[in-house]
C-alpha atoms as a PDB file:
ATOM      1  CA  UNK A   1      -4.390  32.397 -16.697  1.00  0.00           C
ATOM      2  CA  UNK A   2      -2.398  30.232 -14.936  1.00  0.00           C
ATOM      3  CA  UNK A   3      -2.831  26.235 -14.508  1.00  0.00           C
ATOM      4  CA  UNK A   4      -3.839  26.367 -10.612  1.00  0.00           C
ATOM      5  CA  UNK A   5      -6.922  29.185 -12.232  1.00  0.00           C
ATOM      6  CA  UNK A   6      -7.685  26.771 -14.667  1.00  0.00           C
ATOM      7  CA  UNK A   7     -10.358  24.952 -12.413  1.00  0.00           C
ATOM      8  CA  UNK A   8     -11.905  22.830 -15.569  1.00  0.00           C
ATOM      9  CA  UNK A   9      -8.834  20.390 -15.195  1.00  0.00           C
ATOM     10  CA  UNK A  10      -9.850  19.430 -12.028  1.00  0.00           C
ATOM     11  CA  UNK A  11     -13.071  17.905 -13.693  1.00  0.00           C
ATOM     12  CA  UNK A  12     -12.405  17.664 -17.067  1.00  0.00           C
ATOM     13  CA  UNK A  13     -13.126  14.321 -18.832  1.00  0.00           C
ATOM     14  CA  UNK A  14      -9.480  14.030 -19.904  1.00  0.00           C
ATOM     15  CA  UNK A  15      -8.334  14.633 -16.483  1.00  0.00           C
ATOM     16  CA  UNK A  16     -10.898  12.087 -15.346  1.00  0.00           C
ATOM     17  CA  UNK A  17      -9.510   9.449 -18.300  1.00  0.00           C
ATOM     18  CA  UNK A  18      -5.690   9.942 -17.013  1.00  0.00           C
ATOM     19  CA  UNK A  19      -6.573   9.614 -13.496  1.00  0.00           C
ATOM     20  CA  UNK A  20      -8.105   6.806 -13.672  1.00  0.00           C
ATOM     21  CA  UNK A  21      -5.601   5.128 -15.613  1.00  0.00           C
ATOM     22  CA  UNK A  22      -2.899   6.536 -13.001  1.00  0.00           C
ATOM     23  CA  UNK A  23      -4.886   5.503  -9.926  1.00  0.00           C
ATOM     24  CA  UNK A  24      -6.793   2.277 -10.363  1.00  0.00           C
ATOM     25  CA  UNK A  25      -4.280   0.763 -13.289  1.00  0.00           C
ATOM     26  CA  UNK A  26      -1.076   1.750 -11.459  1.00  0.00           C
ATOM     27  CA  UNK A  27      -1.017   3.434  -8.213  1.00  0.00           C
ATOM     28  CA  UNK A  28      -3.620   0.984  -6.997  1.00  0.00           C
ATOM     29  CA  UNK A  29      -2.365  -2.475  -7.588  1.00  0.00           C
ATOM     30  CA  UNK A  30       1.083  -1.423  -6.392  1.00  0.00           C
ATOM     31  CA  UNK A  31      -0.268  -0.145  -3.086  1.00  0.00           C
ATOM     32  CA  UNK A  32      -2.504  -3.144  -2.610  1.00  0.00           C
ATOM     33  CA  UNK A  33       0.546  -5.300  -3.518  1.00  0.00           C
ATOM     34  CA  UNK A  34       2.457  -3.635  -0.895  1.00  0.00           C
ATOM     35  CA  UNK A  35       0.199  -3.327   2.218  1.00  0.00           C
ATOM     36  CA  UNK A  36      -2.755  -5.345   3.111  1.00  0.00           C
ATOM     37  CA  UNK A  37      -5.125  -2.872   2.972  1.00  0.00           C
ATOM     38  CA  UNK A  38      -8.980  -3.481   5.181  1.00  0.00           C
ATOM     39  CA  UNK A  39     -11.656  -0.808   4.287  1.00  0.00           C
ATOM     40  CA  UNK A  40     -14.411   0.019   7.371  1.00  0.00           C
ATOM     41  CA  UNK A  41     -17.338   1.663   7.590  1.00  0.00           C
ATOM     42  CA  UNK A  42     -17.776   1.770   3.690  1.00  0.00           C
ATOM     43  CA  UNK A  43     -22.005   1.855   4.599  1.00  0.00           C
ATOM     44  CA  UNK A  44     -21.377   5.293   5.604  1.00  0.00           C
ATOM     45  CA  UNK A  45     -20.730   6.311   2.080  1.00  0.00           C
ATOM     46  CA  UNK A  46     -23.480   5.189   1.009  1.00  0.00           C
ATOM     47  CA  UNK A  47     -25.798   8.575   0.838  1.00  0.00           C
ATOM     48  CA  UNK A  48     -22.713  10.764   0.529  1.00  0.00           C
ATOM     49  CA  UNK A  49     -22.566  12.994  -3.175  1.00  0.00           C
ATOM     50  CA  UNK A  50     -20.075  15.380  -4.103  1.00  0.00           C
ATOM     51  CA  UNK A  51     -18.676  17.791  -3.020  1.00  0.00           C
ATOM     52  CA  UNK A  52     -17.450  17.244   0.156  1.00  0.00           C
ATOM     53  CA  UNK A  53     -14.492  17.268   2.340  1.00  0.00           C
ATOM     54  CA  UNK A  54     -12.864  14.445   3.444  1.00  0.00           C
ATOM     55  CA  UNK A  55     -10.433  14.691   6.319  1.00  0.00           C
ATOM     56  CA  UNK A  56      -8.178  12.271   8.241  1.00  0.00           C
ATOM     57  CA  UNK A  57      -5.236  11.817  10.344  1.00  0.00           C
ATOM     58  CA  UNK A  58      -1.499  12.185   8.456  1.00  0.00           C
ATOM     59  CA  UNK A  59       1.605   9.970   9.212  1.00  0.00           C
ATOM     60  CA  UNK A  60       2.432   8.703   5.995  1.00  0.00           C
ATOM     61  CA  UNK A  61       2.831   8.873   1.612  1.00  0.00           C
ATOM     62  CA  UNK A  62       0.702   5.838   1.538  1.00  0.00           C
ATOM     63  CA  UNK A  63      -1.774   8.086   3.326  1.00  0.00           C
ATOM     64  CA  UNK A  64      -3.557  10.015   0.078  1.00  0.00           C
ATOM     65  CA  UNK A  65      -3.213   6.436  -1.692  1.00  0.00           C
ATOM     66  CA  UNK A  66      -4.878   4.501   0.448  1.00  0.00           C
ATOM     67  CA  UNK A  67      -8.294   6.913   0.724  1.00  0.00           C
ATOM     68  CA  UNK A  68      -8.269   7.324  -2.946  1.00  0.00           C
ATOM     69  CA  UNK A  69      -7.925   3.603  -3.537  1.00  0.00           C
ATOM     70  CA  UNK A  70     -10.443   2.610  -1.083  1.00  0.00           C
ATOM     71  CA  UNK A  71     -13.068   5.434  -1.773  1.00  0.00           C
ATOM     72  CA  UNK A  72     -15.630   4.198  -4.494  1.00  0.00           C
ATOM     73  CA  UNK A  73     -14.968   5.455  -7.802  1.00  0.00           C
ATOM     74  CA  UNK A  74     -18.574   8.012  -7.899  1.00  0.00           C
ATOM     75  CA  UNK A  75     -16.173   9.411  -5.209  1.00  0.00           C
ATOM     76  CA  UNK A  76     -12.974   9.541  -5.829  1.00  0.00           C
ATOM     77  CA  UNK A  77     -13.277  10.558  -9.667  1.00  0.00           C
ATOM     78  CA  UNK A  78     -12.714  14.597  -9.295  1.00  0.00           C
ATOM     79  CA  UNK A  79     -11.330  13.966  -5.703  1.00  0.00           C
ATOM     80  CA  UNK A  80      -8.740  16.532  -5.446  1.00  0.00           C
ATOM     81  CA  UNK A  81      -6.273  16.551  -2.981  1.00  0.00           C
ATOM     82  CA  UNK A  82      -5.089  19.993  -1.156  1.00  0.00           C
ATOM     83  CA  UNK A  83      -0.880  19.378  -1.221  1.00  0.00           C
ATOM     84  CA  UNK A  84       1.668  21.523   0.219  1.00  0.00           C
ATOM     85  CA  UNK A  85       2.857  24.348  -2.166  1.00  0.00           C
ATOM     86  CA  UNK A  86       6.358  24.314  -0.152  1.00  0.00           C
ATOM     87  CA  UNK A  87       6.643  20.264  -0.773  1.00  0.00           C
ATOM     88  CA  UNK A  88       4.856  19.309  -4.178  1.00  0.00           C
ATOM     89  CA  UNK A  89       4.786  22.267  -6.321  1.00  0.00           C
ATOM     90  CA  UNK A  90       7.968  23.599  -6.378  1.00  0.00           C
ATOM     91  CA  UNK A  91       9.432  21.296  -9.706  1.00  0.00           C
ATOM     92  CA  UNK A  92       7.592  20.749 -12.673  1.00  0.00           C
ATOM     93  CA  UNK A  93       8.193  17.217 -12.584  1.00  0.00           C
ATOM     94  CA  UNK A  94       6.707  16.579  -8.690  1.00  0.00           C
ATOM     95  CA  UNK A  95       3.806  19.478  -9.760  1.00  0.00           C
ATOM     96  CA  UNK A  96       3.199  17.118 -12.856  1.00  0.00           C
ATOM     97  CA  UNK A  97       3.351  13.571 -10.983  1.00  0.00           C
ATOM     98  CA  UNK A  98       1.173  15.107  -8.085  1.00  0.00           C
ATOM     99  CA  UNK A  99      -1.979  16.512 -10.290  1.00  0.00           C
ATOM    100  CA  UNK A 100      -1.629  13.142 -12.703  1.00  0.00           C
ATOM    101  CA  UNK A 101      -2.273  10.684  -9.671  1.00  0.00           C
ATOM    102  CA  UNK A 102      -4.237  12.656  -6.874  1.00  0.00           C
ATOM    103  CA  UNK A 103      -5.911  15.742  -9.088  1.00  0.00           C
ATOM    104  CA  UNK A 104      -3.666  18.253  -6.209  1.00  0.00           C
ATOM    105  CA  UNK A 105      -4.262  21.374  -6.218  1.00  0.00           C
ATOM    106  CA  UNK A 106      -1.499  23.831  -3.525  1.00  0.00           C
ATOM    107  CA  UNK A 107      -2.318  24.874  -0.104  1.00  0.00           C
ATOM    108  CA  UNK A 108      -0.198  26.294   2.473  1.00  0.00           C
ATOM    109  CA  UNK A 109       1.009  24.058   5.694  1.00  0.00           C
ATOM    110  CA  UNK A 110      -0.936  26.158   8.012  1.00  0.00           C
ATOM    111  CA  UNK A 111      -4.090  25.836   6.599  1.00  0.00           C
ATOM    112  CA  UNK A 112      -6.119  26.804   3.501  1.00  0.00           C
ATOM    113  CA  UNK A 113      -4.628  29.925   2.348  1.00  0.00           C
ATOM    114  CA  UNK A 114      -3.419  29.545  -1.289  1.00  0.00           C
ATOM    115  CA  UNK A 115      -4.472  31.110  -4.883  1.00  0.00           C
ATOM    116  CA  UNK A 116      -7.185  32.896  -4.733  1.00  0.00           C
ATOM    117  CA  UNK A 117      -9.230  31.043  -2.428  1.00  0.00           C
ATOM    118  CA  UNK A 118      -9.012  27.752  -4.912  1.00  0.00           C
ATOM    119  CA  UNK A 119     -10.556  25.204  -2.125  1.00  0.00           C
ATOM    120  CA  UNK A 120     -13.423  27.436  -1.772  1.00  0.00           C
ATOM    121  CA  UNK A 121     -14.028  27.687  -5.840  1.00  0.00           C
ATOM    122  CA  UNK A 122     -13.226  24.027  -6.077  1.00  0.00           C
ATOM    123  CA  UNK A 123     -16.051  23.218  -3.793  1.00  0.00           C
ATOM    124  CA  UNK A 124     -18.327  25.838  -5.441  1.00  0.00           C
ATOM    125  CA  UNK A 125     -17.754  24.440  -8.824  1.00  0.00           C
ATOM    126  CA  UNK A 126     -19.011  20.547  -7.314  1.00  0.00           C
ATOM    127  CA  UNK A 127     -15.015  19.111  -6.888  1.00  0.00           C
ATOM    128  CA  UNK A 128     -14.285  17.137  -3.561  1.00  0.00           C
ATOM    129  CA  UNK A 129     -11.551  17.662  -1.405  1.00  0.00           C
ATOM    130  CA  UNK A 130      -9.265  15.692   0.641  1.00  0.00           C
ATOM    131  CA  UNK A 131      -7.344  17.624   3.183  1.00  0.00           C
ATOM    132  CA  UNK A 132      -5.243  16.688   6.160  1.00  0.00           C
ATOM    133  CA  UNK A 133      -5.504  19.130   8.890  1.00  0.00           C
ATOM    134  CA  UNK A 134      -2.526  18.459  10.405  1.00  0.00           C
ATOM    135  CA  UNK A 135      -0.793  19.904   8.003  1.00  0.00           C
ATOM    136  CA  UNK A 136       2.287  17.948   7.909  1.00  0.00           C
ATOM    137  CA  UNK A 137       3.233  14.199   8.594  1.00  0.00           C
ATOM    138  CA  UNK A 138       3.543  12.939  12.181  1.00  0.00           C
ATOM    139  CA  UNK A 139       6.752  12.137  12.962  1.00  0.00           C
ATOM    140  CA  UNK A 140       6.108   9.488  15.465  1.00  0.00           C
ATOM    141  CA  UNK A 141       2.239   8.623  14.418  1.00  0.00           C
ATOM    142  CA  UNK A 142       1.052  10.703  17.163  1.00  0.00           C
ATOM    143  CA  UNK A 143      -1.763  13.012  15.943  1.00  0.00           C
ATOM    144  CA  UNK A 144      -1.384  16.887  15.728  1.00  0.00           C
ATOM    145  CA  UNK A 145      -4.624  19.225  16.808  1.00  0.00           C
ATOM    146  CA  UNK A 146      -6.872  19.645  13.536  1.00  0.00           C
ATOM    147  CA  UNK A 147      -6.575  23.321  11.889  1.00  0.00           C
ATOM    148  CA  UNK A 148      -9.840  24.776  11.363  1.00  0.00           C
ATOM    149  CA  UNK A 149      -9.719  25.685   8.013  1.00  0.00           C
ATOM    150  CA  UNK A 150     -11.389  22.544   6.655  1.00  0.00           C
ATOM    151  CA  UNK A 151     -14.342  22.961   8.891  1.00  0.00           C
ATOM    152  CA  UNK A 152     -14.923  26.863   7.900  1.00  0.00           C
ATOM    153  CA  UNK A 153     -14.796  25.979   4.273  1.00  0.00           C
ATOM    154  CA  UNK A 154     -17.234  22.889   4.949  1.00  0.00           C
ATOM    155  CA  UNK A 155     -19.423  26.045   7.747  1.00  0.00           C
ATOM    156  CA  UNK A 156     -18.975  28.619   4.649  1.00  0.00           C
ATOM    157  CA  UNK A 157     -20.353  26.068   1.450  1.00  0.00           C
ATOM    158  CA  UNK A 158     -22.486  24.244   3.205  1.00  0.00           C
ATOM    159  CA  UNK A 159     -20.885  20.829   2.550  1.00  0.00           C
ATOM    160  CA  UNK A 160     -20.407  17.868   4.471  1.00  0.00           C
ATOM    161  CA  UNK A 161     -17.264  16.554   5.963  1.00  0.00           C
ATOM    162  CA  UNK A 162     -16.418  13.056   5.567  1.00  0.00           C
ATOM    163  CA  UNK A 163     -14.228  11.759   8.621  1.00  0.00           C
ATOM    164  CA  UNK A 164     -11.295   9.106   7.586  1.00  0.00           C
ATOM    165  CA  UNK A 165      -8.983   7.445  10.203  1.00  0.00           C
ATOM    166  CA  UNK A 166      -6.202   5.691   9.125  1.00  0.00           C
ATOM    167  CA  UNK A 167      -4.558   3.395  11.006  1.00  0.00           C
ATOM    168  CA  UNK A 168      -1.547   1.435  10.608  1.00  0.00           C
ATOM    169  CA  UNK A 169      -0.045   3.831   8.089  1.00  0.00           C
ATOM    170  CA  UNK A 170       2.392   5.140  10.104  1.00  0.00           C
ATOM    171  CA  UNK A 171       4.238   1.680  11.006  1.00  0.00           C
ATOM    172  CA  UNK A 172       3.955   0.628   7.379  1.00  0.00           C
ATOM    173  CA  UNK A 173       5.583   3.924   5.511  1.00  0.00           C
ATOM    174  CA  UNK A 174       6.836   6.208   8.429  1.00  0.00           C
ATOM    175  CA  UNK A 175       8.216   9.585   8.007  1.00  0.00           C
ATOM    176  CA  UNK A 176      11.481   9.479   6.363  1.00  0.00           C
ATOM    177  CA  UNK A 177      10.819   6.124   4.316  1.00  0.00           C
ATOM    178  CA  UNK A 178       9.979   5.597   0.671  1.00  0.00           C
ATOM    179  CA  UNK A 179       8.872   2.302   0.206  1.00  0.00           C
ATOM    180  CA  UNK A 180       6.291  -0.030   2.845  1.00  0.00           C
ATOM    181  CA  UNK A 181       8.764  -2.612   4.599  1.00  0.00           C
ATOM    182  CA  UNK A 182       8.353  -6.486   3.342  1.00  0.00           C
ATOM    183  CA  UNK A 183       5.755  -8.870   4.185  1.00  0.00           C
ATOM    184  CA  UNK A 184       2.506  -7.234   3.428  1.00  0.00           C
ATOM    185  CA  UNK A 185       1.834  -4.686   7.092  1.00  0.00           C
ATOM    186  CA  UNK A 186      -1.580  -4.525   7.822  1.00  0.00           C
ATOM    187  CA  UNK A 187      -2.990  -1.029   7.124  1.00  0.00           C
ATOM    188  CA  UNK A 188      -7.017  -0.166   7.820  1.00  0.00           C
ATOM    189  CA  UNK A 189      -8.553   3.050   6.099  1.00  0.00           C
ATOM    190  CA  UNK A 190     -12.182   3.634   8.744  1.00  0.00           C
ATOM    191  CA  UNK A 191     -14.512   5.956   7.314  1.00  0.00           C
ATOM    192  CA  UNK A 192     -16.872   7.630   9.758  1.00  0.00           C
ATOM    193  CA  UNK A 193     -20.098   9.373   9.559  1.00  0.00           C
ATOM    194  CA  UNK A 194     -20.556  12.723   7.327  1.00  0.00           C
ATOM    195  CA  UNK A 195     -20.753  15.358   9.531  1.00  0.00           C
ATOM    196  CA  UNK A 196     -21.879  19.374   9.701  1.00  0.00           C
ATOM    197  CA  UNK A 197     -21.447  21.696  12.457  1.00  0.00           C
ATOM    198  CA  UNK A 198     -24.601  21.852  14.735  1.00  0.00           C
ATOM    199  CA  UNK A 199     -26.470  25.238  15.011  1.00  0.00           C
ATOM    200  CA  UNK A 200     -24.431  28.105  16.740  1.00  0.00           C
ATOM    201  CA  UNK A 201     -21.178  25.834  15.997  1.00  0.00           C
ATOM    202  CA  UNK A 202     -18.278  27.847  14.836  1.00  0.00           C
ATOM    203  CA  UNK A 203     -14.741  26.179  12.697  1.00  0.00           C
ATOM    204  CA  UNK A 204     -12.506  25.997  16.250  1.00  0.00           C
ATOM    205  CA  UNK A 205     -15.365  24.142  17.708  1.00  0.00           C
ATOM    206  CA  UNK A 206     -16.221  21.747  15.059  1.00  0.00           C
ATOM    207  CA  UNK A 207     -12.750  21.084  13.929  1.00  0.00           C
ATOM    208  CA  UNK A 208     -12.237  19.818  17.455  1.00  0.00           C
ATOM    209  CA  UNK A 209     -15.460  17.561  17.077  1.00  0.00           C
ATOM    210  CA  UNK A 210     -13.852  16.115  13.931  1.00  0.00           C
ATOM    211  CA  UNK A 211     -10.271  15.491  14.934  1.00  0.00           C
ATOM    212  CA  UNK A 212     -11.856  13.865  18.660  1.00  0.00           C
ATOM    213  CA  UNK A 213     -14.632  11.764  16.020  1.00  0.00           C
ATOM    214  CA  UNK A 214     -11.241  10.516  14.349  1.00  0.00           C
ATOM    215  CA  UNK A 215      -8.971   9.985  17.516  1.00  0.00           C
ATOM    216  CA  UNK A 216     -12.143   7.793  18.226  1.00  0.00           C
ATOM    217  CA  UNK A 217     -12.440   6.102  14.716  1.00  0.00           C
ATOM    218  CA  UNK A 218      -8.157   5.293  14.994  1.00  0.00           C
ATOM    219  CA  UNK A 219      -8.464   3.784  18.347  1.00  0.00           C
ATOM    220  CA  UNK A 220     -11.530   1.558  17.990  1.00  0.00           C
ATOM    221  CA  UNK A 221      -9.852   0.152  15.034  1.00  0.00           C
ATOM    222  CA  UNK A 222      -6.352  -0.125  16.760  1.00  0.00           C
ATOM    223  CA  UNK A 223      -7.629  -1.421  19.671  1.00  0.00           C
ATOM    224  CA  UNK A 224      -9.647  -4.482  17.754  1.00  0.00           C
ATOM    225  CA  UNK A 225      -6.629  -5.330  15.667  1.00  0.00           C
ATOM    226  CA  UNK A 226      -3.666  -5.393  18.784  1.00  0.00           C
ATOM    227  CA  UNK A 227      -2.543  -1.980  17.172  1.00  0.00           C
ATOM    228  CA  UNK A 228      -0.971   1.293  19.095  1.00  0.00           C
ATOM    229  CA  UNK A 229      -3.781   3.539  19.685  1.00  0.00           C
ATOM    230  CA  UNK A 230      -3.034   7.434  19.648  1.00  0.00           C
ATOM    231  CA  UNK A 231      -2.774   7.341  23.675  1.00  0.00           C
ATOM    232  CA  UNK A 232      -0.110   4.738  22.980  1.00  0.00           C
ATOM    233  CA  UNK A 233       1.852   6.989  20.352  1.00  0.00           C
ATOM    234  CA  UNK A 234       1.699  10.335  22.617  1.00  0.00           C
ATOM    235  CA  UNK A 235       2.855   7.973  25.649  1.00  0.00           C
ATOM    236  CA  UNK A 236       5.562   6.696  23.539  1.00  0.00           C
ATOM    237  CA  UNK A 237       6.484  10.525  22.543  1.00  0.00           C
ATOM    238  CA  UNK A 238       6.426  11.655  26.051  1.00  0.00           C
ATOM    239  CA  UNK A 239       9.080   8.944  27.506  1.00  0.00           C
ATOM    240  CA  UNK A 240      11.592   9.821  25.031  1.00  0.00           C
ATOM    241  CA  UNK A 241      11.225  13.542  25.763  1.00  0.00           C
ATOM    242  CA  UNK A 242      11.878  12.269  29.475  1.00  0.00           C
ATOM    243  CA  UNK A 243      14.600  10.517  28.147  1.00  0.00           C
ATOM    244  CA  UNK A 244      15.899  12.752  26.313  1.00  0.00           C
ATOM    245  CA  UNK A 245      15.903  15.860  28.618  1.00  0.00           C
ATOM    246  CA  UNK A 246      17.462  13.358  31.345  1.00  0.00           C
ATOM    247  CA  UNK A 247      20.389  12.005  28.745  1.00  0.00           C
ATOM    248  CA  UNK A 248      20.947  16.129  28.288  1.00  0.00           C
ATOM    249  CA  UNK A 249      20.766  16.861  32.206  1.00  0.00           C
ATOM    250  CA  UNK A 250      23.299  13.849  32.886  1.00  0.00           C
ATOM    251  CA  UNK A 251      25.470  14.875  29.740  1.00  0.00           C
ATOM    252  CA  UNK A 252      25.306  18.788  31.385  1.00  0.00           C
ATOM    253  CA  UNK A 253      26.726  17.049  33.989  1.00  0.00           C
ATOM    254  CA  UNK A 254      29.558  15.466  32.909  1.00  0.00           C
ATOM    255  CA  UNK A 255      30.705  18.415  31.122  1.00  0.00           C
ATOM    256  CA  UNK A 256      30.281  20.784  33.711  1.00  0.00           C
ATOM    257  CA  UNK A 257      30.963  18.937  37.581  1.00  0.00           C
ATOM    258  CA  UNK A 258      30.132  20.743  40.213  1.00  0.00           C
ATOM    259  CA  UNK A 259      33.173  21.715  42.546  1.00  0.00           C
ATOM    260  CA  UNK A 260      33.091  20.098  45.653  1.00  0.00           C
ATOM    261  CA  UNK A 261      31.624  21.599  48.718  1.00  0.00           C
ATOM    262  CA  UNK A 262      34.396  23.220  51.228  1.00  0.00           C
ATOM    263  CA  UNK A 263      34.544  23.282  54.865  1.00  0.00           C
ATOM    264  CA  UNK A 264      36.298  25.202  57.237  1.00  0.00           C
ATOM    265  CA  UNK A 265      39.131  23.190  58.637  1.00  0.00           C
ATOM    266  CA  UNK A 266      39.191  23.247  62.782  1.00  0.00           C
ATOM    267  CA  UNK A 267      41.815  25.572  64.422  1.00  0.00           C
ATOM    268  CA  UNK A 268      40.387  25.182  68.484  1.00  0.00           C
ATOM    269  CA  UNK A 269      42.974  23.913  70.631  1.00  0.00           C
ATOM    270  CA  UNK A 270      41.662  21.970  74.223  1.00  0.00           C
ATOM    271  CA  UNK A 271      41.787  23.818  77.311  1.00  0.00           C
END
């Protein structure tokens, strides 16, 4: 049997013990150290059990961090993180760092295929999840469309998802980075309503639900705080495409001139 079959870790006391150790003794304090971290909407947890699947936008390695710190420990205990198999779990020393501090178990980048359907036994056997359905890291804090996967698995089990917007993230730790900037960034972790898909809903159709419920959850928050709001990232995107293509046309150009228009030169004598 191999260790990603082995679901018991994901639960186990001992794994519980060493988590807790690695997240609230270590992880924690150095994140809260690092980033002035503001918690929202924490009365929505309030009548929300395990399992479930918590969800939320993706710019950033503080990102996992910051909703495992801020999640209540009856939470957060046997939250296990889906991680990409291409990223995390190809050296024993990243595999071992990323199941000691966020209980990961491997997806794929383009949703939730991976071993044997291991979200869906996960769920079965009472663990948590926390997915981003992005699937990658924005590159410019600008949020990607949601895959559905999370909301089929949350259709399939009957679970609810738990909506998380994170905001700020992206400015403190951006793509590319390792370490927040000095002076403390401000960074706010909103969680939203549990939700389930309606009657008749299918995954496409509720996954765009929950990535426009989180959209909202992000810009509320940004808006209240003098923060960019996701309109402001994909504006920003957009004017250095145009810039871009417009630096390539003009560069084009330069390279290439175009040769000058001839005319015919006039032969007519006067009568």
């Amino acid at each position: 049997m191999s260790d990603d079959d082995n679901t018991n870790r994901y639960s186990s006391a001992g794994g519980v013990a060493g988590r807790f150790v690695a997240q609230q003794l270590l992880m924690k304090p150095y994140i809260w150290s690092a980033v002035h971290v503001h918690e929202h909407g924490r009365r929505n947890l309030d009548t929300l059990k395990p399992p479930f699947i918590a969800v939320a936008n993706h710019s950033s390695h503080l990102d996992a961090p910051l909703i495992m710190g801020a999640l209540p420990q009856r939470l957060s205990r046997n939250l296990a993180a889906g991680a990409a198999a291409d990223y995390f779990f190809t050296k024993w020393y990243t595999t071992a760092a990323t199941r000691l501090f966020f209980n990961a178990f491997p997806v794929d980048r383009k949703g939730l295929r991976n071993r044997k359907g291991l979200a869906g036994v996960l769920i079965s056997e009472g663990v948590p999840l926390l997915l981003f359905p992005e699937g990658t890291r924005s590159r410019t804090g600008a949020m990607k469309n949601f895959t559905p996967g999370h909301a089929a698995l949350s259709i399939s089990r009957n679970v609810p998802v738990l909506p998380i917007a994170l905001v700020g993230a992206y400015a403190a730790m951006p793509y590319g980075t390792t370490r927040p900037p000095q002076g403390r960034p401000s960074v706010h972790v909103v969680f939203g309503r549990p939700l389930k898909a309606a009657p008749g809903e299918i995954a496409h159709q509720f996954a765009e639900r929950i990535y426009r419920y989180v959209v909202e959850l992000h810009d509320s928050t940004a808006r209240a705080y003098g923060m960019p709001t996701q309109a402001d990232f994909h504006r920003a995107v957009a004017l250095r495409k145009a810039a871009a293509e417009q630096a390539a046309q003009l560069a084009q150009s330069a390279t290439n001139p175009e040769p000058p228009i001839s005319t015919p030169s006039s032969n007519a004598s006067g009568g």
